[in-house]
Protein backbone atom coordinates (compact mmCIF):
# COMPACT_ATOMS: atom_id res chain seq x y z
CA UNK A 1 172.22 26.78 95.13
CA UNK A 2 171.45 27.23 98.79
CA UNK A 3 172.14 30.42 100.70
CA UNK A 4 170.98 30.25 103.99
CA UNK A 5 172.21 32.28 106.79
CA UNK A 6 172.30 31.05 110.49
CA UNK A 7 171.87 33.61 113.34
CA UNK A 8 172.12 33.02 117.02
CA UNK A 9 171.39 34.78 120.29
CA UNK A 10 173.91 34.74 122.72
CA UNK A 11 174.11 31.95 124.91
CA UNK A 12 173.40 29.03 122.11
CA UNK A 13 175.95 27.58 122.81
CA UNK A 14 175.84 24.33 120.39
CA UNK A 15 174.55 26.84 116.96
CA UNK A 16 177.84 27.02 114.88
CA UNK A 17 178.19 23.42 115.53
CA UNK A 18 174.73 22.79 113.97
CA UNK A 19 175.32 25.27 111.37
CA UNK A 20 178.54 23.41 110.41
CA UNK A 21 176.59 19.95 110.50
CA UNK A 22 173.77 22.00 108.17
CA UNK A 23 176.40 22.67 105.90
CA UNK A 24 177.97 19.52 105.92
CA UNK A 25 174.30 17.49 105.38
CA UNK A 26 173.67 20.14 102.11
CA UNK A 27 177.36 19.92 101.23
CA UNK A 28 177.31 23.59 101.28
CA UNK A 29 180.54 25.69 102.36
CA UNK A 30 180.20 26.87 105.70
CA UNK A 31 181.30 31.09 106.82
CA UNK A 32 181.59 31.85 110.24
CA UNK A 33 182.21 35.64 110.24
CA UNK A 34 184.03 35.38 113.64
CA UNK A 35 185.95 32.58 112.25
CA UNK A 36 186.69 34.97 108.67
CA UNK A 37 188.01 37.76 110.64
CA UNK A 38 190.11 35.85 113.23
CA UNK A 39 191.88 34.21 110.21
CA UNK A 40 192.30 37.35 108.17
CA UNK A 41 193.95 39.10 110.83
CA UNK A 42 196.46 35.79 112.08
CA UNK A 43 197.31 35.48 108.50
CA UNK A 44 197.97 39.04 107.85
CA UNK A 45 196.21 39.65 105.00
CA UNK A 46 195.06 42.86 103.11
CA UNK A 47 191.37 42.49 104.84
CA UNK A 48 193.71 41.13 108.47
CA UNK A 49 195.51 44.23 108.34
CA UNK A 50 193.06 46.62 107.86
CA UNK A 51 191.02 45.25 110.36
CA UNK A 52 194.17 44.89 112.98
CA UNK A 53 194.41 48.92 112.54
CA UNK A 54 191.09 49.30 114.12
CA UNK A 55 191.54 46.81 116.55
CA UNK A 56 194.95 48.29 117.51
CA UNK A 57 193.60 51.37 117.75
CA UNK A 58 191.07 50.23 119.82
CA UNK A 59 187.79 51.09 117.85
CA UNK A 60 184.88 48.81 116.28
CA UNK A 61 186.06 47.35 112.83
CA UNK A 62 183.37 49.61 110.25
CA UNK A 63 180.42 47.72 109.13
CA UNK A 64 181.60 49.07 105.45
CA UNK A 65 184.91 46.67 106.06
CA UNK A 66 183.28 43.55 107.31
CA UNK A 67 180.63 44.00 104.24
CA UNK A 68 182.88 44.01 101.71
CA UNK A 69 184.84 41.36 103.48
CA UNK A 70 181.61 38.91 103.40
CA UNK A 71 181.41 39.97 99.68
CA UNK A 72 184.55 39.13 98.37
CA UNK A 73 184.35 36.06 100.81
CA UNK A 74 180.61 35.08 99.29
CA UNK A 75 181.70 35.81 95.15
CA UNK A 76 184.94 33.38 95.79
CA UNK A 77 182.01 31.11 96.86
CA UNK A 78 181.85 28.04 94.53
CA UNK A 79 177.87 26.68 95.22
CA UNK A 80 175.79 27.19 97.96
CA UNK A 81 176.59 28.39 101.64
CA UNK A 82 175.48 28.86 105.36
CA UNK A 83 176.55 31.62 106.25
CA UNK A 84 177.01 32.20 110.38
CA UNK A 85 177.06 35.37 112.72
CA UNK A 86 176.06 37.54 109.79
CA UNK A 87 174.28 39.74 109.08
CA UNK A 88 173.24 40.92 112.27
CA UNK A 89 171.74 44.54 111.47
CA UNK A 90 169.42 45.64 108.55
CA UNK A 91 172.36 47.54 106.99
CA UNK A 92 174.63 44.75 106.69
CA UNK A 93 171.72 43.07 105.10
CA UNK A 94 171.16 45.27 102.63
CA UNK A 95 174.96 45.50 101.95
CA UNK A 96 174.23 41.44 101.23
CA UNK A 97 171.78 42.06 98.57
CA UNK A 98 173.36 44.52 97.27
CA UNK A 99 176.29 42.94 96.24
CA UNK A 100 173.89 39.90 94.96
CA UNK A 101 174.48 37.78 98.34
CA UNK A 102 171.00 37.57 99.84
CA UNK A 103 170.30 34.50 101.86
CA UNK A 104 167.40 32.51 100.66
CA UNK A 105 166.74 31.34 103.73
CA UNK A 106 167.81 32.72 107.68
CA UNK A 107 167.24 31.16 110.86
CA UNK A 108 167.74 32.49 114.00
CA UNK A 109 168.17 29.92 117.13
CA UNK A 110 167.08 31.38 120.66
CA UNK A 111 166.95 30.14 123.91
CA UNK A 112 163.84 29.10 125.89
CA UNK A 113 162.73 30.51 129.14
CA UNK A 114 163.38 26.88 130.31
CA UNK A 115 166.30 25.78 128.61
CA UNK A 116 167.91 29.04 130.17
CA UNK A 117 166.81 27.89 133.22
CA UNK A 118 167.12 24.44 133.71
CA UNK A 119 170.52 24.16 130.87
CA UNK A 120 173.37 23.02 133.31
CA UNK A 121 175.46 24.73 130.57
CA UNK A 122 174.19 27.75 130.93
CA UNK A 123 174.47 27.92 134.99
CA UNK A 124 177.52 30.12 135.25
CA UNK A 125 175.88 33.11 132.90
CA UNK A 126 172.08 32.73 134.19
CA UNK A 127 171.87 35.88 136.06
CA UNK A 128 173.19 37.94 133.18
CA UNK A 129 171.72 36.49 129.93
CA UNK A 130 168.17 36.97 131.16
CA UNK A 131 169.36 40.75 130.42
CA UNK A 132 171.94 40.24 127.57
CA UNK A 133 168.94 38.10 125.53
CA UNK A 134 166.34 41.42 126.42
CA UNK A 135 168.93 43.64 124.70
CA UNK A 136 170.07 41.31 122.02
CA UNK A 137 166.04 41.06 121.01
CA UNK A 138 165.74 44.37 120.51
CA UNK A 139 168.51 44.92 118.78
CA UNK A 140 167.94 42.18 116.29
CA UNK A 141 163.96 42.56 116.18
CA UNK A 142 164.27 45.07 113.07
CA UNK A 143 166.71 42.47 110.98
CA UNK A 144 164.25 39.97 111.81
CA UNK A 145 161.45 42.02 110.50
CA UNK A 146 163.34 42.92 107.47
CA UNK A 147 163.91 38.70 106.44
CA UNK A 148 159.74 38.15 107.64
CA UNK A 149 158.77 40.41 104.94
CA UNK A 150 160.86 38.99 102.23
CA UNK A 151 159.25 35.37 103.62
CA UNK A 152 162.97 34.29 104.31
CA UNK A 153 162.79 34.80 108.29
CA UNK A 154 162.87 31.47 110.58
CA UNK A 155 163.10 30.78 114.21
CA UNK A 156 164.19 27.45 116.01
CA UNK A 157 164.38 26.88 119.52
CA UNK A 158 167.83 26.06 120.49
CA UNK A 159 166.91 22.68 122.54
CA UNK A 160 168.84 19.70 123.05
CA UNK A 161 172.75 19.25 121.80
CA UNK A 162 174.07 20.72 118.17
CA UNK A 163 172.67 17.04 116.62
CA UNK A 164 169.03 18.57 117.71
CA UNK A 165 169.52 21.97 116.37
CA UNK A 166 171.33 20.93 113.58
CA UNK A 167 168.38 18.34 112.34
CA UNK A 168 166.14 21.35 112.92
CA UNK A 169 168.20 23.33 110.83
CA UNK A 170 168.62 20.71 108.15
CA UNK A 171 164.56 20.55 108.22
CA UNK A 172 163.51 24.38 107.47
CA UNK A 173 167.09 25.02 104.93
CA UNK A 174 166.73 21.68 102.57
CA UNK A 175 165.25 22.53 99.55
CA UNK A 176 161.53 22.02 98.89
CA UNK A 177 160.50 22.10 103.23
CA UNK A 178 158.01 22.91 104.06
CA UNK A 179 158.22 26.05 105.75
């Protein structure tokens, strides 16, 4: 059973795409946390409502929440699963393995220096992301550390359209690659 969870930094624009197209090559069920929470809080469920009241209120939904939303959402899990967006901070990895959901394999697609540059998609934002991607690294650097030691810890350049990443992706998550 494959557990792989896809990462991206902001600007990739094609990555869940590919992550869906992973998951859909390894018949695995694909998670995108943005996607969980949206529909948890249109459909107004327990974990919808509870996050609405922070949202309402105008505050960050807890880490503590979203964990044990990606738990419950990972156990009802029947097989394997790429799992996108999450985690995103040491912490919420830990939560991960904690509750026995530790990804056997995570990628994380970035941008290029010349993709950023030269990616007609990418015009409109290319005198902020420069910055965004600086503080996104270093915010991300110590979950990155934390999957290198473990020897679960990828990176793939996010060139070309989702078909591109996702054969990349498809490449380092099928089981037995060579990694």
């Amino acid at each position: 059973m494959r557990r792989v969870a896809v990462i991206s930094e902001p600007g990739v624009i094609d990555a869940l795409g590919a992550a869906s197209a992973l998951g859909e090559a390894l018949g695995l069920e694909v998670i995108s946390v943005g996607n969980l929470v949206r529909e948890e809080v249109q459909r107004s469920t327990h974990w919808g409502q509870r996050i609405s009241e922070h949202l309402q209120a105008g505050e960050l939904v807890p880490a503590d929440l979203i964990a044990d939303l990606m738990a419950e959402t990972l156990t009802k899990t029947c097989g394997g699963w790429v799992l996108f967006g999450y985690p995103r901070t040491v912490p919420q990895a830990e939560q991960l393995a904690e509750h026995g959901h530790g990804p056997d394999t995570v990628v994380e697609v970035v941008l290029t220096e010349h993709q950023i540059d030269h990616d007609r998609r990418l015009a409109e934002r290319r005198h902020v992301l420069k910055e965004t991607l600086a503080q996104h690294r270093q915010k991300i650097a110590p979950l990155q550390a934390f999957y290198r030691d473990r020897g679960a810890f990828h990176t793939l350049e996010a060139f070309g359209y989702f078909e591109d990443i996702a054969a990349q992706l498809v490449a380092v998550a099928s089981p037995g690659s060579q990694r």
